[in-house]
N, C-alpha and C. Protein backbone atom coordinates (compact mmCIF):
# COMPACT_ATOMS: atom_id res chain seq x y z
N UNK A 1 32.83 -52.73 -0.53
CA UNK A 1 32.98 -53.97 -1.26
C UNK A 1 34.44 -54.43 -1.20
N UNK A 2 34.47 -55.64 -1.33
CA UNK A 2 36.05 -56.39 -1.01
C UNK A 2 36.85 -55.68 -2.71
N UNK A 3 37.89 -55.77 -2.63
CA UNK A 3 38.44 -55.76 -3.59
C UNK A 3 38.69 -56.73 -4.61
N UNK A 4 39.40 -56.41 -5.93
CA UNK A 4 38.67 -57.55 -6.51
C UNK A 4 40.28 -58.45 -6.56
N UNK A 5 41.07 -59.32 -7.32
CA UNK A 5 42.31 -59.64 -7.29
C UNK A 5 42.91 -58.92 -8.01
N UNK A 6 42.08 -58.32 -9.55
CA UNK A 6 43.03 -57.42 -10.13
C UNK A 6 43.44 -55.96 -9.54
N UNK A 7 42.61 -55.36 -8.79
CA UNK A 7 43.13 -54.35 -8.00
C UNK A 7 44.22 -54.96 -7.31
N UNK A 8 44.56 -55.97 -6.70
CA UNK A 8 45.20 -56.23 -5.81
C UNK A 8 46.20 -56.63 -6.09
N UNK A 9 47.08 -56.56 -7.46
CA UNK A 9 48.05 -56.91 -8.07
C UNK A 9 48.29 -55.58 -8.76
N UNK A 10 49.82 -55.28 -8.57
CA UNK A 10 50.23 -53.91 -9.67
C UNK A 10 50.08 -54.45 -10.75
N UNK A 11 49.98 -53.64 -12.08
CA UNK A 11 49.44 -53.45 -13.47
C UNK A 11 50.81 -53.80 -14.02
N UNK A 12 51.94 -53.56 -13.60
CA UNK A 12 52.86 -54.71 -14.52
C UNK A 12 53.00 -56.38 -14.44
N UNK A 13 51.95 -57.27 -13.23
CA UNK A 13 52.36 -58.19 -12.92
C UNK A 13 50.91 -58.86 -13.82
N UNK A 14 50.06 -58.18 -13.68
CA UNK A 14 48.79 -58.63 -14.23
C UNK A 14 48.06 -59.41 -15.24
N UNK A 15 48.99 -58.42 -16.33
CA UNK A 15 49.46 -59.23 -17.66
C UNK A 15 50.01 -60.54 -17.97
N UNK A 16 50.92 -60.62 -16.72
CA UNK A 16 52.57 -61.83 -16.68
C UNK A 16 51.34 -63.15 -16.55
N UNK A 17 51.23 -64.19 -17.56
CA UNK A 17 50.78 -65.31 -17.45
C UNK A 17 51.40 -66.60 -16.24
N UNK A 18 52.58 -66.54 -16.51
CA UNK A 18 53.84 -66.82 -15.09
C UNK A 18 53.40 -66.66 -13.73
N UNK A 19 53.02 -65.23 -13.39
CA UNK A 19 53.34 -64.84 -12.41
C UNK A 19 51.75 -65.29 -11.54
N UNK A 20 50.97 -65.09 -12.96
CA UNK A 20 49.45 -65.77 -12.21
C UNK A 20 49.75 -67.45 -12.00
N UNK A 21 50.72 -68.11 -12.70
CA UNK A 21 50.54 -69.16 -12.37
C UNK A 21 50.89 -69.82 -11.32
N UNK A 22 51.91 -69.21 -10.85
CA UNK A 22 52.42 -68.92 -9.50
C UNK A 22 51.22 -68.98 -7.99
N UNK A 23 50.44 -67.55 -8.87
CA UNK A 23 49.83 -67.56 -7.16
C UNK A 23 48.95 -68.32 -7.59
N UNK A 24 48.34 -69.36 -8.46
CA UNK A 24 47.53 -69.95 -8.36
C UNK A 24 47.97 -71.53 -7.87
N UNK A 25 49.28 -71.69 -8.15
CA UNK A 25 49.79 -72.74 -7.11
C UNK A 25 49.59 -72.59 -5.84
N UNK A 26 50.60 -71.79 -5.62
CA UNK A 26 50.25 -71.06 -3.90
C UNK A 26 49.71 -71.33 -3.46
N UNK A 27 48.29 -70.86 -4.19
CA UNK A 27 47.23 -71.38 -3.05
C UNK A 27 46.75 -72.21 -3.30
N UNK A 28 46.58 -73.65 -4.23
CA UNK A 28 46.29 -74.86 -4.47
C UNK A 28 47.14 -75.21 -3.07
N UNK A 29 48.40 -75.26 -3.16
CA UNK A 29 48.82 -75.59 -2.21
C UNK A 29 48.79 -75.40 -0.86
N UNK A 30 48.22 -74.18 -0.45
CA UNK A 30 47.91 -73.84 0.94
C UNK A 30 46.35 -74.34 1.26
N UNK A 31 45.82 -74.24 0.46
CA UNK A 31 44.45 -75.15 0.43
C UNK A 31 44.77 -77.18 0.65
N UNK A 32 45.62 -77.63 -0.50
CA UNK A 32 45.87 -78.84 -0.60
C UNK A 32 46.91 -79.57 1.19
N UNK A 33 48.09 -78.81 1.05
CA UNK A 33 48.90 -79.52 1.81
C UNK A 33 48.17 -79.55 3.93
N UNK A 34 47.10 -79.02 4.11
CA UNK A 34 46.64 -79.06 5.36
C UNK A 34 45.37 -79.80 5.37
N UNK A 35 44.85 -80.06 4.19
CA UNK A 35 44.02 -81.23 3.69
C UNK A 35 44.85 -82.97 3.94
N UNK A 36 45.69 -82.57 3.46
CA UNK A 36 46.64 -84.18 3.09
C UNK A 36 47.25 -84.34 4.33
N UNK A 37 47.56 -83.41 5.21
CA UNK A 37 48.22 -83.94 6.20
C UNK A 37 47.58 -83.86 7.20
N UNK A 38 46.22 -83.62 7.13
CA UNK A 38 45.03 -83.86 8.17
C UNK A 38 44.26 -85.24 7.94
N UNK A 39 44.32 -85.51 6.89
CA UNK A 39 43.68 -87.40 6.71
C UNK A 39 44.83 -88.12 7.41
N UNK A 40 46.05 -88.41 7.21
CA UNK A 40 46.61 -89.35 8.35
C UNK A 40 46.42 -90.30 8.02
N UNK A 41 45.96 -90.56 6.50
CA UNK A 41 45.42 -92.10 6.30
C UNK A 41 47.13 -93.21 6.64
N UNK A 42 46.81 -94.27 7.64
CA UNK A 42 48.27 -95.18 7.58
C UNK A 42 47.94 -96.05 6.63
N UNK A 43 48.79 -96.54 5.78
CA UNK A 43 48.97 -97.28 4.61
C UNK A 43 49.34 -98.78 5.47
N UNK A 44 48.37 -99.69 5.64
CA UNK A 44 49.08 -101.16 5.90
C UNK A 44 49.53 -102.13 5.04
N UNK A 45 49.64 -102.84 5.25
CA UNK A 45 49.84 -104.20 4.32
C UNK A 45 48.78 -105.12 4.03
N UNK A 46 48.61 -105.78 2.83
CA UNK A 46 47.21 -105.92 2.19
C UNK A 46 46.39 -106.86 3.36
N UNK A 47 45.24 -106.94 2.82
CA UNK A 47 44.47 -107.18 3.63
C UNK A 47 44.39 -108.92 4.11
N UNK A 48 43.31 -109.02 5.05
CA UNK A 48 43.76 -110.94 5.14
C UNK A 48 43.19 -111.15 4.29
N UNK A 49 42.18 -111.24 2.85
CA UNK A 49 41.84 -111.95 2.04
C UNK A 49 42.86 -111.82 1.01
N UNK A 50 43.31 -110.76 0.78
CA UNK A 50 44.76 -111.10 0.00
C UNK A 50 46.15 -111.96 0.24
N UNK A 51 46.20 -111.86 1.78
CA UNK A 51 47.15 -112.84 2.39
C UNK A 51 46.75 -114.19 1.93
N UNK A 52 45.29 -114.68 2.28
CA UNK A 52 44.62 -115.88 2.03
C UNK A 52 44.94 -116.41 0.93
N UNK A 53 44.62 -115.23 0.05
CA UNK A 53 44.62 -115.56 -1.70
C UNK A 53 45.67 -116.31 -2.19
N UNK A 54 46.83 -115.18 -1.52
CA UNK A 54 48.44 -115.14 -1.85
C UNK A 54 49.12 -116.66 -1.13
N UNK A 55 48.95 -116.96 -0.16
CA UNK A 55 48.47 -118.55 0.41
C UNK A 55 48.48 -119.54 -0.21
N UNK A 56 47.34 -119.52 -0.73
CA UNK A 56 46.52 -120.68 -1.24
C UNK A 56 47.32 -120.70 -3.01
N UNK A 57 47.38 -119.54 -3.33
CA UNK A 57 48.24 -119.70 -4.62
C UNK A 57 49.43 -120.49 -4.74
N UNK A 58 50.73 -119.70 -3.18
CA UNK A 58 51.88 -120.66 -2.89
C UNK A 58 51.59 -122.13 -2.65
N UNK A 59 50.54 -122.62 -2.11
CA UNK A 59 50.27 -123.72 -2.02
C UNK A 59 50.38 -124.83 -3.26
N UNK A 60 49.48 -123.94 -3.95
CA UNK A 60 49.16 -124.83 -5.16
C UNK A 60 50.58 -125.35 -5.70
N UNK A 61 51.38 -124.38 -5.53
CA UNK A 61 52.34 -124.12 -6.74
C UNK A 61 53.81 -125.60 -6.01
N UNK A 62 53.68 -125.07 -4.64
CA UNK A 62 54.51 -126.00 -4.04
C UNK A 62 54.03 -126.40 -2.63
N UNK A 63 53.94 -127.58 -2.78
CA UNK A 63 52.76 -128.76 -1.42
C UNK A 63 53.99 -128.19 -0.29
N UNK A 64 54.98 -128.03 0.01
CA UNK A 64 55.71 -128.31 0.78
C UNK A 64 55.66 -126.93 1.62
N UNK A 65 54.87 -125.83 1.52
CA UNK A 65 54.37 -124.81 2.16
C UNK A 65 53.39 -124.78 2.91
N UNK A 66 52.35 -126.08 2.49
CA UNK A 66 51.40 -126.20 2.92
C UNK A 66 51.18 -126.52 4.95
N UNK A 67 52.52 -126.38 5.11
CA UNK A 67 52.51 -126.93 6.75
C UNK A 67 52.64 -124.99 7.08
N UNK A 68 53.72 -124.11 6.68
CA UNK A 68 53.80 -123.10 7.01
C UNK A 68 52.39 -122.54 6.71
N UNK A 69 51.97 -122.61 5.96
CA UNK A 69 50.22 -121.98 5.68
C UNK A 69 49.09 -122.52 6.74
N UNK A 70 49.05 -123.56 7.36
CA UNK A 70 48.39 -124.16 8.36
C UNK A 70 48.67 -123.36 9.49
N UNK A 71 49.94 -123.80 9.55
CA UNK A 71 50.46 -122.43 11.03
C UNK A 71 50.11 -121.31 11.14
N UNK A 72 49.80 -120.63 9.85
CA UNK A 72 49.74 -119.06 9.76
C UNK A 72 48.02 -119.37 10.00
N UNK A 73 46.91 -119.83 9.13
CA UNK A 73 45.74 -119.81 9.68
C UNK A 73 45.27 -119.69 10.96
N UNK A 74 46.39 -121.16 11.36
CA UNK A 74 45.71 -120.97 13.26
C UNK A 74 45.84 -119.99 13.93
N UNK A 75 47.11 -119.34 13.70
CA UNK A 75 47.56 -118.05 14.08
C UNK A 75 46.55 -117.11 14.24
N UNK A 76 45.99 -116.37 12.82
CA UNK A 76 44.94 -115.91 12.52
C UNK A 76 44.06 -116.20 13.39
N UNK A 77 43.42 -117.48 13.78
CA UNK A 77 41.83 -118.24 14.22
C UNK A 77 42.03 -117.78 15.55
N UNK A 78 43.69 -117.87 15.82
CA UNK A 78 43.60 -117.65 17.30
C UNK A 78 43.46 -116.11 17.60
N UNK A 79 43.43 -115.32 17.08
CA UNK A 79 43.37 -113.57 16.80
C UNK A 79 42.31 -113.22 17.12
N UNK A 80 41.31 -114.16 16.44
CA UNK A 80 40.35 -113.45 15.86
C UNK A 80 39.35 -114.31 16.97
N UNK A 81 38.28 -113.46 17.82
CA UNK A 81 37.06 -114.30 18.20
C UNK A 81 36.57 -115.07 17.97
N UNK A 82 36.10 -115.82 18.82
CA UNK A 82 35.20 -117.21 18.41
C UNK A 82 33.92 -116.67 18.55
N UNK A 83 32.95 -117.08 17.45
CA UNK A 83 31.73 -116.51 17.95
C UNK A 83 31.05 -117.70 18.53
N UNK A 84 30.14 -116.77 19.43
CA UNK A 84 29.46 -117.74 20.84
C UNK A 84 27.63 -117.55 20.38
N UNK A 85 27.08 -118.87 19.74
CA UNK A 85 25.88 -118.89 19.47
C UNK A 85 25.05 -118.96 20.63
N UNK A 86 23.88 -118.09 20.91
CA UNK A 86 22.94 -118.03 22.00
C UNK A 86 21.92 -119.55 22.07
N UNK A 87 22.42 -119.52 23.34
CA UNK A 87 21.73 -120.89 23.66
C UNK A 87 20.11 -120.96 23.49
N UNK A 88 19.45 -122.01 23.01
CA UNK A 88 17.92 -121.84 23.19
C UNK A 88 17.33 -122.04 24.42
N UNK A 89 16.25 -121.49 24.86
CA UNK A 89 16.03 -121.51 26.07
C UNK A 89 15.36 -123.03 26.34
N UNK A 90 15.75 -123.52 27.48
CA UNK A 90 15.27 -125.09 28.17
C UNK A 90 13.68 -125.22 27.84
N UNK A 91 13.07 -125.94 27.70
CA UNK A 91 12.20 -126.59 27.94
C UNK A 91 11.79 -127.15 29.00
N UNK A 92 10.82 -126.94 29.91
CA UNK A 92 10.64 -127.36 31.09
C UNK A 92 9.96 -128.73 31.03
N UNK A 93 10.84 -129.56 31.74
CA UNK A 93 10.22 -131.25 31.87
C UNK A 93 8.77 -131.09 32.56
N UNK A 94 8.22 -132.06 32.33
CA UNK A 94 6.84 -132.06 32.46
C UNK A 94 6.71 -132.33 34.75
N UNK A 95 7.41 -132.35 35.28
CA UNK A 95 7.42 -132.35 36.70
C UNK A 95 7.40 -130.59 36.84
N UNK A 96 8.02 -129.93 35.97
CA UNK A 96 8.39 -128.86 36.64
C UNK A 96 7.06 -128.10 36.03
N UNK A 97 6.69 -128.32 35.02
CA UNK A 97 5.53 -127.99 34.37
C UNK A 97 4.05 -127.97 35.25
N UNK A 98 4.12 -129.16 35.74
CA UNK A 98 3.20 -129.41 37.00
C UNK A 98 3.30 -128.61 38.29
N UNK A 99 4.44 -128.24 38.89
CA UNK A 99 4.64 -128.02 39.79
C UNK A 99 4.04 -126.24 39.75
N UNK A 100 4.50 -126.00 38.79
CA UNK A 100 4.17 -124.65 38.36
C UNK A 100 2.29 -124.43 38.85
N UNK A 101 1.71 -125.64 37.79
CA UNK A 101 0.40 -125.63 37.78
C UNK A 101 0.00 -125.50 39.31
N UNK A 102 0.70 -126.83 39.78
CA UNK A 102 0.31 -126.67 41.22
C UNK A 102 -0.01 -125.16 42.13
N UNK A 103 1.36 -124.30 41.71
CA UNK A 103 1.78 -122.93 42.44
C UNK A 103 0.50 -122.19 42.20
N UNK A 104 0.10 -122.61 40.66
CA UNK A 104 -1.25 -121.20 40.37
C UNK A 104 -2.42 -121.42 41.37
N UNK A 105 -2.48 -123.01 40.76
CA UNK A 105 -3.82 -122.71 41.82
C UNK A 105 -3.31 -123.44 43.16
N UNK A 106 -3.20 -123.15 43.94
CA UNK A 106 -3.00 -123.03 45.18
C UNK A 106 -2.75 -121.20 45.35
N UNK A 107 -2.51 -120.59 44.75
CA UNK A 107 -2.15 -119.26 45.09
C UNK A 107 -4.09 -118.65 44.61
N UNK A 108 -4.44 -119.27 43.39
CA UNK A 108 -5.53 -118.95 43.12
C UNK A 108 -6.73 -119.16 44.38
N UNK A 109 -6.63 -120.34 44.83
CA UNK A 109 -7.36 -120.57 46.21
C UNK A 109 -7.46 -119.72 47.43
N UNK A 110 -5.69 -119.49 47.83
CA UNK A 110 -5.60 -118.41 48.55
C UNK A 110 -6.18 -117.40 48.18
N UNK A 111 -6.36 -116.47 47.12
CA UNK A 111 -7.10 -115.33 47.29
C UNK A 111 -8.66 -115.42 46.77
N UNK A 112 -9.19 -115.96 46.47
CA UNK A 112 -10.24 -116.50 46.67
C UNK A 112 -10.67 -116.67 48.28
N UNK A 113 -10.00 -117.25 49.10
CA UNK A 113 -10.27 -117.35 50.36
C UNK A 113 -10.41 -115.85 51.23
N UNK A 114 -9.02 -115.38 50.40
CA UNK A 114 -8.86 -113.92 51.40
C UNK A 114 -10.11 -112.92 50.69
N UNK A 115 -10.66 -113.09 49.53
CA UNK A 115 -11.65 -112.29 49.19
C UNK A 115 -13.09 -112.47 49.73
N UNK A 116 -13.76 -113.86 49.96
CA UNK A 116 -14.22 -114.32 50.80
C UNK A 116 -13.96 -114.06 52.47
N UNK A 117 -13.01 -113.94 53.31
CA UNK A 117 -12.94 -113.73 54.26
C UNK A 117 -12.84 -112.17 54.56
N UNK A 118 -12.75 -111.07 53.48
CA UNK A 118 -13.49 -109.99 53.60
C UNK A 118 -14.50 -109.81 53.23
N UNK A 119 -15.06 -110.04 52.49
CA UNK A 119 -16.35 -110.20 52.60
C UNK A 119 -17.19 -110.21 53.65
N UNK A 120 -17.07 -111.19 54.57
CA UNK A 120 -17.11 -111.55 55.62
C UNK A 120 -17.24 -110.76 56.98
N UNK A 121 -15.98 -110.02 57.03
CA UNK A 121 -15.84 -109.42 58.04
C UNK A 121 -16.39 -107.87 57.33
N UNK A 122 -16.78 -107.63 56.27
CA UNK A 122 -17.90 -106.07 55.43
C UNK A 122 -18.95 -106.47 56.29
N UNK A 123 -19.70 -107.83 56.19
CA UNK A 123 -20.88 -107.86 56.62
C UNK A 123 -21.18 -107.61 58.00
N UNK A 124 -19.99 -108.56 58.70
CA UNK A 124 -20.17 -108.40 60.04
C UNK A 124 -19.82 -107.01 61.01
N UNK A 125 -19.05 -106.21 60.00
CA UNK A 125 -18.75 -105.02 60.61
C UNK A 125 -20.43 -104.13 60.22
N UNK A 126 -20.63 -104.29 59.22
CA UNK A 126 -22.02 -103.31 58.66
C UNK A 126 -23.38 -104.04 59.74
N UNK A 127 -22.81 -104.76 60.22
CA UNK A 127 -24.08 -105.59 61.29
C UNK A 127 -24.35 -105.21 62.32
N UNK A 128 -23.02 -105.09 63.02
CA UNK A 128 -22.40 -104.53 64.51
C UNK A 128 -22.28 -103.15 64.21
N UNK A 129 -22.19 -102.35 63.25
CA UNK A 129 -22.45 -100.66 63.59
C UNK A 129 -23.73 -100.10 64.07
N UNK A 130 -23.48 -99.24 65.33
CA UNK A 130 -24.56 -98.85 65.82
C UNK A 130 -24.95 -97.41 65.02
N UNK A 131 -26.15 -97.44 64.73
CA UNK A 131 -26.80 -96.48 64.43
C UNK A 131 -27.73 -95.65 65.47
N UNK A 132 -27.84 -94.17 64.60
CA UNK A 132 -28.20 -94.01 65.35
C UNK A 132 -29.55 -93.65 65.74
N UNK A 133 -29.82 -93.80 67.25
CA UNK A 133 -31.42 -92.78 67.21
C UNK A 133 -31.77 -91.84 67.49
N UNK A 134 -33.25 -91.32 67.05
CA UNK A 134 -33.44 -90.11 67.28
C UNK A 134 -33.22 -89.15 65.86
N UNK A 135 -32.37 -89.45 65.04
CA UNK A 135 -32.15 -88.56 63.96
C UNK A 135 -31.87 -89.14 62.96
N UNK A 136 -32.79 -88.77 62.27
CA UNK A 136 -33.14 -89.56 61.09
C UNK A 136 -31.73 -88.99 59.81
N UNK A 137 -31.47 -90.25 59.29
CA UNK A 137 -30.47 -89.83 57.90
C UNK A 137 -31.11 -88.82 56.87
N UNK A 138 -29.80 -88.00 56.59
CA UNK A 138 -30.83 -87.18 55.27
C UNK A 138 -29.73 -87.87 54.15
N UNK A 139 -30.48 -87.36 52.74
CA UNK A 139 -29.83 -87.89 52.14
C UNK A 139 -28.36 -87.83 51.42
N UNK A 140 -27.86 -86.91 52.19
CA UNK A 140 -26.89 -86.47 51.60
C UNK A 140 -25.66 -87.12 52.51
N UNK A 141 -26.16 -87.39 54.23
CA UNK A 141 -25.18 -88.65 54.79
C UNK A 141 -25.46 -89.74 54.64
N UNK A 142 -25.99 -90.58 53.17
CA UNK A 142 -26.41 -91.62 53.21
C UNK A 142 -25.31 -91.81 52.21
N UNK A 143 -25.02 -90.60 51.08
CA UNK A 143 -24.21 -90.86 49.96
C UNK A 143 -22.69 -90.58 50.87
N UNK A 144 -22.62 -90.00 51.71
CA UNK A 144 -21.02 -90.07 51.88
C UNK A 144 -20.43 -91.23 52.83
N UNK A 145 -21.49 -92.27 53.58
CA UNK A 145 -21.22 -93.30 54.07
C UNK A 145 -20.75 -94.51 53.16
N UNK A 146 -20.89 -94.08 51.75
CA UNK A 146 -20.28 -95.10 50.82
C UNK A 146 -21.78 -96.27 50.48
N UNK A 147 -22.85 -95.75 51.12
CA UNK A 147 -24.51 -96.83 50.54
C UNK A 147 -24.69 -96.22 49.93
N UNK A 148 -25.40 -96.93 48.76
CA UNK A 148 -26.57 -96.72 47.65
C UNK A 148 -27.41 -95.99 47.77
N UNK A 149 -27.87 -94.72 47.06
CA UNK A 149 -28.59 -93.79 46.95
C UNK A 149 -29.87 -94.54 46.62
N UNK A 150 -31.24 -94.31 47.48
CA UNK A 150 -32.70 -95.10 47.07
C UNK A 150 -33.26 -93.74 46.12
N UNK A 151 -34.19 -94.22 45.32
CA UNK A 151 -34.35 -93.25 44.36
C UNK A 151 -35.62 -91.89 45.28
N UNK A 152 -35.82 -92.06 46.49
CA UNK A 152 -36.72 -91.67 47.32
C UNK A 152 -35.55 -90.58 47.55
N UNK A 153 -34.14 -90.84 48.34
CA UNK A 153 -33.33 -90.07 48.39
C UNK A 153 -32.57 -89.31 47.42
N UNK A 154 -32.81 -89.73 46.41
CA UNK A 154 -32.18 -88.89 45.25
C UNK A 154 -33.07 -87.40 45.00
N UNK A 155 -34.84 -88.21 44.70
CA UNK A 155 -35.80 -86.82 44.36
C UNK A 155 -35.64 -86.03 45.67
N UNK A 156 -35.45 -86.14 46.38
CA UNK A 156 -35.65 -85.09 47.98
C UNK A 156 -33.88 -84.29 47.59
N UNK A 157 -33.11 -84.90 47.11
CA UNK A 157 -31.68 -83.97 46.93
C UNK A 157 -32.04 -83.02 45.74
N UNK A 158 -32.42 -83.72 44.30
CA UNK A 158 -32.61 -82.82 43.13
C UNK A 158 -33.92 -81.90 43.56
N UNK A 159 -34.65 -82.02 44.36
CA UNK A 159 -35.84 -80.86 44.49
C UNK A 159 -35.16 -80.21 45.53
N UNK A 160 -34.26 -80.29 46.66
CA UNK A 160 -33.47 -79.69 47.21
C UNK A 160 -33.02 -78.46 46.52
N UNK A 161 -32.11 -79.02 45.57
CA UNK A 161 -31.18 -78.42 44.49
C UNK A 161 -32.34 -77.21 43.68
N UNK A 162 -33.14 -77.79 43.10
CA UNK A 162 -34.54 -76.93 42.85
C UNK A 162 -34.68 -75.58 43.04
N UNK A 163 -35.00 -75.94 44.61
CA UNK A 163 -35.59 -74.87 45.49
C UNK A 163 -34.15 -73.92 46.02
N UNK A 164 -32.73 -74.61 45.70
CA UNK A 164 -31.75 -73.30 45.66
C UNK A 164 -31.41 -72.74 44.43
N UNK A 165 -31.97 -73.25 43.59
CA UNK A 165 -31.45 -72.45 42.18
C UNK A 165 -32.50 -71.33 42.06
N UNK A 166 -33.95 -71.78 42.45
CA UNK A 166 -35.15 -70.99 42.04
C UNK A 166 -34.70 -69.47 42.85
N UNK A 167 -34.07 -69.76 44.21
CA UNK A 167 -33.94 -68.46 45.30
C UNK A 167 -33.12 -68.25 44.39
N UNK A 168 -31.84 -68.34 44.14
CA UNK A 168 -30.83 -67.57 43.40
C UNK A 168 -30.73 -66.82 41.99
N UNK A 169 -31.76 -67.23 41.54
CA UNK A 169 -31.77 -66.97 40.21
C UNK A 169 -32.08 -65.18 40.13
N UNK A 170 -31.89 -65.00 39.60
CA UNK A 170 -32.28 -63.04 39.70
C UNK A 170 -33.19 -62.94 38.63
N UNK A 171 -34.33 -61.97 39.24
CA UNK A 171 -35.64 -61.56 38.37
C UNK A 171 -35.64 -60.81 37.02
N UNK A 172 -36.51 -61.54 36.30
CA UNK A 172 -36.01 -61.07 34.69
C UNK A 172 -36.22 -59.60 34.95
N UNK A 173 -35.17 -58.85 33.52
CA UNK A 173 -34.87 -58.23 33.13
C UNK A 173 -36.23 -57.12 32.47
N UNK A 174 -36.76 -55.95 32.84
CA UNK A 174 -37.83 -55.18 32.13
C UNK A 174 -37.02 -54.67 30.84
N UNK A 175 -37.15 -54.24 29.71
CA UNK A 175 -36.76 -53.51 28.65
C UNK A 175 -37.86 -52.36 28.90
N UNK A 176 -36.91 -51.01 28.90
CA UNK A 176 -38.17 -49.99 28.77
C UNK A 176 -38.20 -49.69 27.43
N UNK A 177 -39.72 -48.38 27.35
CA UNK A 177 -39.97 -48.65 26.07
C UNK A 177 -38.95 -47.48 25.10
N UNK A 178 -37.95 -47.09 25.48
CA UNK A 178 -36.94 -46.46 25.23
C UNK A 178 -35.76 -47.12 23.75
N UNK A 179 -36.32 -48.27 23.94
CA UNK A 179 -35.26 -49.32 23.85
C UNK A 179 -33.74 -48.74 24.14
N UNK A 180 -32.62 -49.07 23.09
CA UNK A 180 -31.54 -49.40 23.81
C UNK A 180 -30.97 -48.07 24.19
N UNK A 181 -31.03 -47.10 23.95
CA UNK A 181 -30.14 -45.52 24.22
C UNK A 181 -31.52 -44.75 24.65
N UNK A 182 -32.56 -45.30 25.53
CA UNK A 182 -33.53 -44.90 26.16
C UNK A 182 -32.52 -43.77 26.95
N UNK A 183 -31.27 -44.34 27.58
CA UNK A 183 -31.01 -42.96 28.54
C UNK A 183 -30.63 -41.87 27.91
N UNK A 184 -30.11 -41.96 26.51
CA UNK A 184 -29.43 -41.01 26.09
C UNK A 184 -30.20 -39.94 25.23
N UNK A 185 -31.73 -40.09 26.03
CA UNK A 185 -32.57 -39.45 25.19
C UNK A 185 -32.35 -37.78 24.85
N UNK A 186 -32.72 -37.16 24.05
CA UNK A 186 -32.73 -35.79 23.92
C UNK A 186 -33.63 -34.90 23.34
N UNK A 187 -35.17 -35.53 24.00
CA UNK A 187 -36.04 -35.13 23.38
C UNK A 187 -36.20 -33.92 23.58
N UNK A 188 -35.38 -33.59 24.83
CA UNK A 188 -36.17 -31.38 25.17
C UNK A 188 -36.09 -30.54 24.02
């Protein structure tokens, strides 16, 4: 355990009301003076609404200041930013308004056209593919050519599917009449 302060003082000083008052400066002060000289606060001269104040008071009192007080404002005005209000955005005149309209649909037409002119060339390509003969489609290259499954081709896939689950399936299970620790019998 730390020691306490009265251990840490001989037994004639302990008593001395003085001598505690001492180290209790001490260290107010070693605590205080690296506090105070770590703020750094700079002390200026009063602020501009007090300048203003102080101003407008001389004014009152004697008109003939009133030209040096003008000077000093502009001074100030010129210091200090102008603020710059955001412009509202234009309004478009009614030509440009149109013109716009114009852009949609004319662009709307164009793809309309280009969707139509594939179209077009789907059919005529699905027209001109040769198929083939001799071997008939099953149904399973009918679905990866990207056509419509006929519901004729669907039942011939799911009874497909059927007839591989039925092979795979593994033959039920007998229970003998042992039941469950049948092997661990010990009837001898």
């Amino acid at each position: 355990m730390a020691p306490s302060l009265a251990e840490l003082l001989p037994a004639e000083v302990q008593g001395n009301p003085l001598v505690l008052g001492c180290i209790g400066a001490a260290l107010v002060a070693v605590v205080l003076l690296p506090v105070l000289c770590c703020s750094n606060r700079k002390q200026t001269g009063p602020s501009k609404k007090t300048q203003k104040k102080k101003t407008k008071k001389d004014e009152s009192t004697s008109g003939s200041s009133r030209t040096d007080a003008e000077e000093e404002e502009e001074e100030d005005r010129s210091d200090e930013p102008m603020l710059i209000k955001k412009q509202k955005k234009a309004k478009l005149s009614a030509e440009e308004l149109e013109t716009k309209e114009a852009l949609k649909q004319k662009k709307k037409e164009q793809s309309k056209a280009a969707v139509a002119a594939n179209k077009a060339k789907e059919a005529v390509s699905a027209k001109a593919a040769p198929k083939k003969k001799g071997a008939p489609q099953t149904p399973a290259e009918a679905t990866t050519k990207g056509g419509k499954m006929t519901e004729e081709q669907a039942k011939a896939l799911f009874d497909k599917a059927q007839q591989r689950n039925k092979q795979s399936a593994a033959p039920a299970l007998t229970a003998s009449k042992g039941g469950r620790f049948a092997a661990f019998d010990d009837s001898d």
